[in-house]
Protein backbone atom coordinates (compact mmCIF):
# COMPACT_ATOMS: atom_id res chain seq x y z
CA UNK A 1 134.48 118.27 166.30
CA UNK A 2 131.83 116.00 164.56
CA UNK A 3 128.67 116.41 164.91
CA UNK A 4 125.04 113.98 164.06
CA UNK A 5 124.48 115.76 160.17
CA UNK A 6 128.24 114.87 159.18
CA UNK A 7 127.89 111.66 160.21
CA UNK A 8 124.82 110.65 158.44
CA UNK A 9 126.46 113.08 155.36
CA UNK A 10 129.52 110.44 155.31
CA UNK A 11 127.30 107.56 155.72
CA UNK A 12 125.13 108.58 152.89
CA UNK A 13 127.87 108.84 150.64
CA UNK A 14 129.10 105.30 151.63
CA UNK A 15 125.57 104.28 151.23
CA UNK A 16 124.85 102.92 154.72
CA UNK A 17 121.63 103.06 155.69
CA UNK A 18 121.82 104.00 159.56
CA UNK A 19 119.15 104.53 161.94
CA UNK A 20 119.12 107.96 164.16
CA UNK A 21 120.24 105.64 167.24
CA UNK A 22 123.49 104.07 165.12
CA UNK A 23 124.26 107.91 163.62
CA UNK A 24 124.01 108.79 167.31
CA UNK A 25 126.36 106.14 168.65
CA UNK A 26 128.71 106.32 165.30
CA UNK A 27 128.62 110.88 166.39
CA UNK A 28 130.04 109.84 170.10
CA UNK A 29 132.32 107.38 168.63
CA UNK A 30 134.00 109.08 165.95
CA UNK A 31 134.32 111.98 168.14
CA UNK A 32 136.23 110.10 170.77
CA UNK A 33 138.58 108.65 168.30
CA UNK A 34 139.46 112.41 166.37
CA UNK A 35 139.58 113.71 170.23
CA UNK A 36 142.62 110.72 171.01
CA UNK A 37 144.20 111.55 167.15
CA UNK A 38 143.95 115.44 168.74
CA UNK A 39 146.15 114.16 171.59
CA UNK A 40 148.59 112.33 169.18
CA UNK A 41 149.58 115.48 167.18
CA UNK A 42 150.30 117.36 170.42
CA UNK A 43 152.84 114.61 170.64
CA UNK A 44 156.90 115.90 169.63
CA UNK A 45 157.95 113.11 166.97
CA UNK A 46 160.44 115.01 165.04
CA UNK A 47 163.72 112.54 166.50
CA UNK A 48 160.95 109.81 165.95
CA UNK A 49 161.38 107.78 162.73
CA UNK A 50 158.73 106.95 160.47
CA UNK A 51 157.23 103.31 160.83
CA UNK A 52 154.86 101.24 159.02
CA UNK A 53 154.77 98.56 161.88
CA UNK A 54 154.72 99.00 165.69
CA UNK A 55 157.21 96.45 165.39
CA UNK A 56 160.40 95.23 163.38
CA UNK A 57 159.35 92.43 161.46
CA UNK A 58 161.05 91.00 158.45
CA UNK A 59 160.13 87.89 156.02
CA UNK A 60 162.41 84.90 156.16
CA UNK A 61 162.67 83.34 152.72
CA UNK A 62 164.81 80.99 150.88
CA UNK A 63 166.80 82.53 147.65
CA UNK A 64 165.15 81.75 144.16
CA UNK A 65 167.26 78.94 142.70
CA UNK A 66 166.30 78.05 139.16
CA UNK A 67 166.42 74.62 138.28
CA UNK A 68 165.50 72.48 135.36
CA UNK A 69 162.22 69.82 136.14
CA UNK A 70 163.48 66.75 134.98
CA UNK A 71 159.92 65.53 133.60
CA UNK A 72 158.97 68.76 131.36
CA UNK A 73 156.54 66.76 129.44
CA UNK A 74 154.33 64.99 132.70
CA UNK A 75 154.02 68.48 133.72
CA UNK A 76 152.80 69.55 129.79
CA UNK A 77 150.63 66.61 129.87
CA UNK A 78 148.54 67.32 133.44
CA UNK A 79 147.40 70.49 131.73
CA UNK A 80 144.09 70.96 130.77
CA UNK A 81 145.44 72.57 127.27
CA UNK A 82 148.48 73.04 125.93
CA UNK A 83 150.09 74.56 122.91
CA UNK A 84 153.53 73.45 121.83
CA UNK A 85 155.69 73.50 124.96
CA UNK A 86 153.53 75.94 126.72
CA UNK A 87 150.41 75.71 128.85
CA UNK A 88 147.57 77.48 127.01
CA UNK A 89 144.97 79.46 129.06
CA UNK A 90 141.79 82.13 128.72
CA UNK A 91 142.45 85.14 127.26
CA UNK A 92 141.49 87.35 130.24
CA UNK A 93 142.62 90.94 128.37
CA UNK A 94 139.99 92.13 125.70
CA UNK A 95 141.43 93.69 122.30
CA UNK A 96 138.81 96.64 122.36
């Protein structure tokens, strides 16, 4: 499936530096992970659903609920800078 030369191929184009032992070890590897992925697509999954996760998870947070600070200008006035009511920061986007 893999052999030695596409392994040190894939490593020179990620610009690792490997010695022949680690290409060696990396060729065995890499060919006993694509031989188990080999043995997952003889698998039938076609009443199998697609999943991102193993499994169900789901984030518990609170709903948004907008409400007016009471002391606008404390805030305003821990700033480092401000500009009228607003906090003024770096620019971070150049114009060119």
């Amino acid at each position: 499936m893999i052999d030695q030369e596409q392994v040190h191929r894939v490593a020179n184009l990620a610009r690792l530096e490997l010695t022949p032992e680690e290409e060696e070890q990396f060729t065995t590897q890499l060919a006993s992970i694509l031989g188990y992925i080999e043995q997952l697509n003889e698998l039938d999954v076609t009443n199998v659903p697609p999943t991102t996760r193993a499994i169900d998870v789901s984030n518990i947070t609170r709903e948004d609920k907008l409400q007016p600070y009471p002391d606008r200008e404390s805030i305003l006035n821990s700033a480092p800078e401000q500009e009228g009511e607003f906090f003024k920061v770096p620019k971070i986007l150049n114009a060119e």
